[in-house]
C-alpha atoms as a PDB file:
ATOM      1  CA  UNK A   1       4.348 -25.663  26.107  1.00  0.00           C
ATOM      2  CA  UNK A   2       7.938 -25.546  25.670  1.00  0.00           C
ATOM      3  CA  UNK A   3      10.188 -22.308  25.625  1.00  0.00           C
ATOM      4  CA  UNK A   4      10.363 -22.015  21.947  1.00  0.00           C
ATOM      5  CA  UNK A   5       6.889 -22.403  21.735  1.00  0.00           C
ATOM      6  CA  UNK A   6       6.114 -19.839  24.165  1.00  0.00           C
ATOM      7  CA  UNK A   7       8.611 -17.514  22.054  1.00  0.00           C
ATOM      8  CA  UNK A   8       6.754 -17.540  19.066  1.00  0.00           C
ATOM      9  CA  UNK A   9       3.221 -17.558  20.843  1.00  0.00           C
ATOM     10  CA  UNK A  10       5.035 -14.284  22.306  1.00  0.00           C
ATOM     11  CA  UNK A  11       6.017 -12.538  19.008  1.00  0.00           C
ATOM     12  CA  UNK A  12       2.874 -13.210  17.081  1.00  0.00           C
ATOM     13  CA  UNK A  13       1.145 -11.818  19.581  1.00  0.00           C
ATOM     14  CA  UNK A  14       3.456  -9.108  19.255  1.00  0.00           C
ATOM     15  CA  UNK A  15       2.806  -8.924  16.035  1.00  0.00           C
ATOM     16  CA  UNK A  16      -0.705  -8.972  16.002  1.00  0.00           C
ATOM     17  CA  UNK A  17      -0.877  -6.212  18.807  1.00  0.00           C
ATOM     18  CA  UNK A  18       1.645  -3.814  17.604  1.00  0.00           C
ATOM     19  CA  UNK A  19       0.186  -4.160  13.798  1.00  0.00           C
ATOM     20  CA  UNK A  20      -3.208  -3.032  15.426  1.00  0.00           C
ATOM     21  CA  UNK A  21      -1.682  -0.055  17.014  1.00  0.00           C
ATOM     22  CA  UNK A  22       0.286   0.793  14.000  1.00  0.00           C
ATOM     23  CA  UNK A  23      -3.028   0.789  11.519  1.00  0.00           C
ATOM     24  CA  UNK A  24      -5.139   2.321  13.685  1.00  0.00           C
ATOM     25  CA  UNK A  25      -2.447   5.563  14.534  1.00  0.00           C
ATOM     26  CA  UNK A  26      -2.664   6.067  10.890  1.00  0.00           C
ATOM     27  CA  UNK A  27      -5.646   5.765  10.226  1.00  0.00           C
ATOM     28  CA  UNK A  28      -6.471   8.302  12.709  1.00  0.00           C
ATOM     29  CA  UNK A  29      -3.449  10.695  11.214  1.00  0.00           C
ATOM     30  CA  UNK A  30      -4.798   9.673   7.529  1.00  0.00           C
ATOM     31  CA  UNK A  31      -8.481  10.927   8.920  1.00  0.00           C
ATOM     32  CA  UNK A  32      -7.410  14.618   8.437  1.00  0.00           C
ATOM     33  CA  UNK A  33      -6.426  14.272   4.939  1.00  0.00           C
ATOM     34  CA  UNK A  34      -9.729  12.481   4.519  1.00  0.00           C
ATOM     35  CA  UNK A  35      -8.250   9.578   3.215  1.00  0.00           C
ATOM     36  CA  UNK A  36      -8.112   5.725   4.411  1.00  0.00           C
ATOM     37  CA  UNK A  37      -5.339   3.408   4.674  1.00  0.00           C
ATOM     38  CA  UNK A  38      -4.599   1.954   1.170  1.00  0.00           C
ATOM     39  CA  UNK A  39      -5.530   4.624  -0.788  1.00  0.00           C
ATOM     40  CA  UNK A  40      -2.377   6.533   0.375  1.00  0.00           C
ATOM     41  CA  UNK A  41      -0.452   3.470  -1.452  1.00  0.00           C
ATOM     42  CA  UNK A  42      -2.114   4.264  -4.315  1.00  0.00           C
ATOM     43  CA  UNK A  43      -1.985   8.272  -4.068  1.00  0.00           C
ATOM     44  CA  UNK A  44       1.864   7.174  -3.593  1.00  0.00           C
ATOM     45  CA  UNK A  45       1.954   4.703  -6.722  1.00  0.00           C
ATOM     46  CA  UNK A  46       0.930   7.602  -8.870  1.00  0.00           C
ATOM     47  CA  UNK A  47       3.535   9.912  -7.395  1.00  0.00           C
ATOM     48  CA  UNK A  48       5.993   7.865  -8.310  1.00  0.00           C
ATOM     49  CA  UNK A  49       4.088   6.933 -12.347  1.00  0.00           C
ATOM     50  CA  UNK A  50       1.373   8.723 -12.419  1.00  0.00           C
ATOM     51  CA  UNK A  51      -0.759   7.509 -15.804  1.00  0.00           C
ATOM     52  CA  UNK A  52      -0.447   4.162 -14.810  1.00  0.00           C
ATOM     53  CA  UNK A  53      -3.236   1.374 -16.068  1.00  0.00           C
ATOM     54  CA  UNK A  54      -5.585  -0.240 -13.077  1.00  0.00           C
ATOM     55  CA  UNK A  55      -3.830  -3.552 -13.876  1.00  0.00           C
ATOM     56  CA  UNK A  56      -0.376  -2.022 -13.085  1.00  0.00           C
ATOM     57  CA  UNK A  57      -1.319  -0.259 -10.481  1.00  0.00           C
ATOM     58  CA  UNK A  58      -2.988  -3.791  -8.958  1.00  0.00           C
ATOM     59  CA  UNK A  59       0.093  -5.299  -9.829  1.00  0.00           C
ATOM     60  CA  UNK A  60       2.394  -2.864  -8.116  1.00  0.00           C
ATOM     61  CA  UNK A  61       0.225  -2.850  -4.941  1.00  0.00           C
ATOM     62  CA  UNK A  62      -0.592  -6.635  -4.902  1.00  0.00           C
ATOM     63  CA  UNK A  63      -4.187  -6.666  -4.841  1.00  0.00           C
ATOM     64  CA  UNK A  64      -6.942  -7.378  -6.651  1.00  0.00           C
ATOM     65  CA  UNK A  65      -8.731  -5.479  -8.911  1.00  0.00           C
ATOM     66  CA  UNK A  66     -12.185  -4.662  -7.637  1.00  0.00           C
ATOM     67  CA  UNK A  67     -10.371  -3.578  -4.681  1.00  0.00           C
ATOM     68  CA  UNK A  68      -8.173  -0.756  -6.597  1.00  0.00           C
ATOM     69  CA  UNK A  69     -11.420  -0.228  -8.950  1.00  0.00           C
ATOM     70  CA  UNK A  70     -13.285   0.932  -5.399  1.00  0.00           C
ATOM     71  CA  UNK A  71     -10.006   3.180  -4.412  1.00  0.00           C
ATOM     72  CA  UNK A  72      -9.804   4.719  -7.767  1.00  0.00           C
ATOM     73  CA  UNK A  73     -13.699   5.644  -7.883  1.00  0.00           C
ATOM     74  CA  UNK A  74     -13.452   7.310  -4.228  1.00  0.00           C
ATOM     75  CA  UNK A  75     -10.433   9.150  -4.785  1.00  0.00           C
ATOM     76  CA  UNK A  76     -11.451  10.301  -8.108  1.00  0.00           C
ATOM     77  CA  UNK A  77     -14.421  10.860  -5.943  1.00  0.00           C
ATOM     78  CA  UNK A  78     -12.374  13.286  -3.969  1.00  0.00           C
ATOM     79  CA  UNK A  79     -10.496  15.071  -6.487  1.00  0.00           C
ATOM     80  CA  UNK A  80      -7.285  13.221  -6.126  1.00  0.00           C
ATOM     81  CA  UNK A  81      -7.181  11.545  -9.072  1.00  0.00           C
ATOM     82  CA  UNK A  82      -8.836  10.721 -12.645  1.00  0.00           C
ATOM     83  CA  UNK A  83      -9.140   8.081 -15.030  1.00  0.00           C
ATOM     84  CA  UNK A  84      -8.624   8.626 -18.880  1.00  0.00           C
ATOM     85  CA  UNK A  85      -8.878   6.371 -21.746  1.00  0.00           C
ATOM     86  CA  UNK A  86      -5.511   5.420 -23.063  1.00  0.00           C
ATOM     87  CA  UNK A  87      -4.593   7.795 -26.561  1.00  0.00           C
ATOM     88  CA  UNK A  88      -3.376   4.388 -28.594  1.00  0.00           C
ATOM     89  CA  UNK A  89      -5.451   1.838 -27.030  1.00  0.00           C
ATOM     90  CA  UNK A  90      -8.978   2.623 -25.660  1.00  0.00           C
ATOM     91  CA  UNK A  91     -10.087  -0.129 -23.883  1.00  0.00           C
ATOM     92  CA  UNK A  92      -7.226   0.595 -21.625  1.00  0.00           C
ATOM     93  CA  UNK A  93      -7.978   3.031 -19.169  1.00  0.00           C
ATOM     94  CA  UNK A  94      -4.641   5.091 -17.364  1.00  0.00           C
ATOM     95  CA  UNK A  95      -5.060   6.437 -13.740  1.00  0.00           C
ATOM     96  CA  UNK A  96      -3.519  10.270 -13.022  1.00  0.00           C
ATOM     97  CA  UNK A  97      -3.142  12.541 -10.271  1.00  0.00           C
ATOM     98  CA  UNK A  98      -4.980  16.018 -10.092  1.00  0.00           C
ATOM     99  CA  UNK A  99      -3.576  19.413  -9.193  1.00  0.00           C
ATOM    100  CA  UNK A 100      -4.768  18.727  -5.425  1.00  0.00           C
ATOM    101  CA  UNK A 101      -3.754  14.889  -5.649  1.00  0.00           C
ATOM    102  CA  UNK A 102      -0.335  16.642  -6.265  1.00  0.00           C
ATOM    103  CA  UNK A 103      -0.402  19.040  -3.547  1.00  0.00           C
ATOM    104  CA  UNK A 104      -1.527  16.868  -1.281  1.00  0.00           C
ATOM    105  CA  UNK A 105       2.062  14.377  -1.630  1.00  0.00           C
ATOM    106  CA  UNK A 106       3.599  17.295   0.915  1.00  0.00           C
ATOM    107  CA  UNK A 107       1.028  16.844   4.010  1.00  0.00           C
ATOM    108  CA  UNK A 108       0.743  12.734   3.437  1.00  0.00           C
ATOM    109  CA  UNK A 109       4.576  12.896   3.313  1.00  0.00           C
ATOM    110  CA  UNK A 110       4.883  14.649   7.053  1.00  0.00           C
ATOM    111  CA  UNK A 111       2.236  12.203   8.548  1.00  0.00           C
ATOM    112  CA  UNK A 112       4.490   8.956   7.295  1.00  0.00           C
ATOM    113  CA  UNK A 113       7.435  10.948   8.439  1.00  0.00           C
ATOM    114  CA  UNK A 114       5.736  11.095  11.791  1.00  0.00           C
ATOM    115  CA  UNK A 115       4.239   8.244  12.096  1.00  0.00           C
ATOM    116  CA  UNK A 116       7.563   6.400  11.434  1.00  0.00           C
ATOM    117  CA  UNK A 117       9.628   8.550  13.750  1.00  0.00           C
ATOM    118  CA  UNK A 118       6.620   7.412  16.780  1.00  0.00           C
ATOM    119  CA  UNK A 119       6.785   4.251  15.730  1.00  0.00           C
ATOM    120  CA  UNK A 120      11.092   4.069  15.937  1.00  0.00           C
ATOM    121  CA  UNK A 121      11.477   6.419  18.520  1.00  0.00           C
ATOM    122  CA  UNK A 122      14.397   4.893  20.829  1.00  0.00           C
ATOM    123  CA  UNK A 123      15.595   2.096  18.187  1.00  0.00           C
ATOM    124  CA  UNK A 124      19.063   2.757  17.105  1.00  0.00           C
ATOM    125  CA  UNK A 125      19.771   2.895  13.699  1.00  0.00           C
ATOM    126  CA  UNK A 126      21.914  -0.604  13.943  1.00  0.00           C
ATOM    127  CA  UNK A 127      18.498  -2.346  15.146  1.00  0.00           C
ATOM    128  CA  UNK A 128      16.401  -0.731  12.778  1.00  0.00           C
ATOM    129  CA  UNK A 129      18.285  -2.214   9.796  1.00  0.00           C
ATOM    130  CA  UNK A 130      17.787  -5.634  11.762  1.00  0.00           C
ATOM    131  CA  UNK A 131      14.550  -5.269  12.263  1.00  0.00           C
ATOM    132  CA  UNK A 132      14.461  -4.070   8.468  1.00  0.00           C
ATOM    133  CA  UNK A 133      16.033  -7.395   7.506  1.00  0.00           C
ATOM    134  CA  UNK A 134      13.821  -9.574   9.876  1.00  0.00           C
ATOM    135  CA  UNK A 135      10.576  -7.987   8.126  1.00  0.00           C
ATOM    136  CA  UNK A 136      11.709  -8.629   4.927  1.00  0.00           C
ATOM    137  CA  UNK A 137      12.549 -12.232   5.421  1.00  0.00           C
ATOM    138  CA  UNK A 138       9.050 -12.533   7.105  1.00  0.00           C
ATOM    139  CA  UNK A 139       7.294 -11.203   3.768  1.00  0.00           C
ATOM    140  CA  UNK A 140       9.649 -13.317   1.770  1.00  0.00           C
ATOM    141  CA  UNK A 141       8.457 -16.772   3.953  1.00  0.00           C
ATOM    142  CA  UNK A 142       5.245 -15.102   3.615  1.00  0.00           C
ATOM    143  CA  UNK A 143       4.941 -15.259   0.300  1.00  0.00           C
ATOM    144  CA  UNK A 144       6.195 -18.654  -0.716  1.00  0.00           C
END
């Protein structure tokens, strides 16, 4: 196997490894909220439009609908959120946040600021808008 081979063997293992670590260190930090990865995305889709219909909110998050229809039923579930028939349209139903699906935007908020800060810890600012860059142009390739 050549060197250039053995680099890219190298960083999708990489990859692979540190995405592991990453998912499960916040899934551990999301376990005190009593929440699972993913449904944070959508707690934070509604903070930032809450009443939004299950096909936007698919949309926005890129994934497919029974998935978000099993979020939206366990965090309604919860408390966090409910679902309401649209006021012009009624087969269209609109997701919103509770009272506590507000409140809880502040603790969720400190856990991605730590769990960022961990993950970034000793990476100067001039690297982390490389590695920025280099992520996005691997989700761009990714999704050609």
């Amino acid at each position: 196997m050549g060197m250039i081979n053995l680099l890219k063997a190298d960083i999708r293992i990489l990859f692979t490894r540190t995405s592991a670590k990453m998912r499960k260190d916040y899934a551990d930090a999301l376990r005190a909220l009593d929440i699972y990865v993913g449904q944070d995305h959508l707690l934070w889709q509604l903070w930032n439009g809450d009443g939004a219909t299950q096909t936007e909110l698919c949309d926005r998050m890129g994934c497919e609908p029974p998935t978000l229809t099993n979020m939206v039923k366990k965090l309604e579930a919860y408390g966090l959120l409910t679902r309401k028939k649209d006021v012009l349209d009624a087969r269209v139903t609109r997701v919103f946040l509770t009272e506590e699906g507000r409140t809880i935007k502040g603790p969720l908020d400190e856990i991605w600021e730590k769990h960022q800060e961990r993950m970034l810890k000793g990476i100067s600012k001039e690297d982390q808008l490389t590695l920025k860059r280099l992520l996005q142009q691997i989700d761009t390739n990714l999704s050609e």
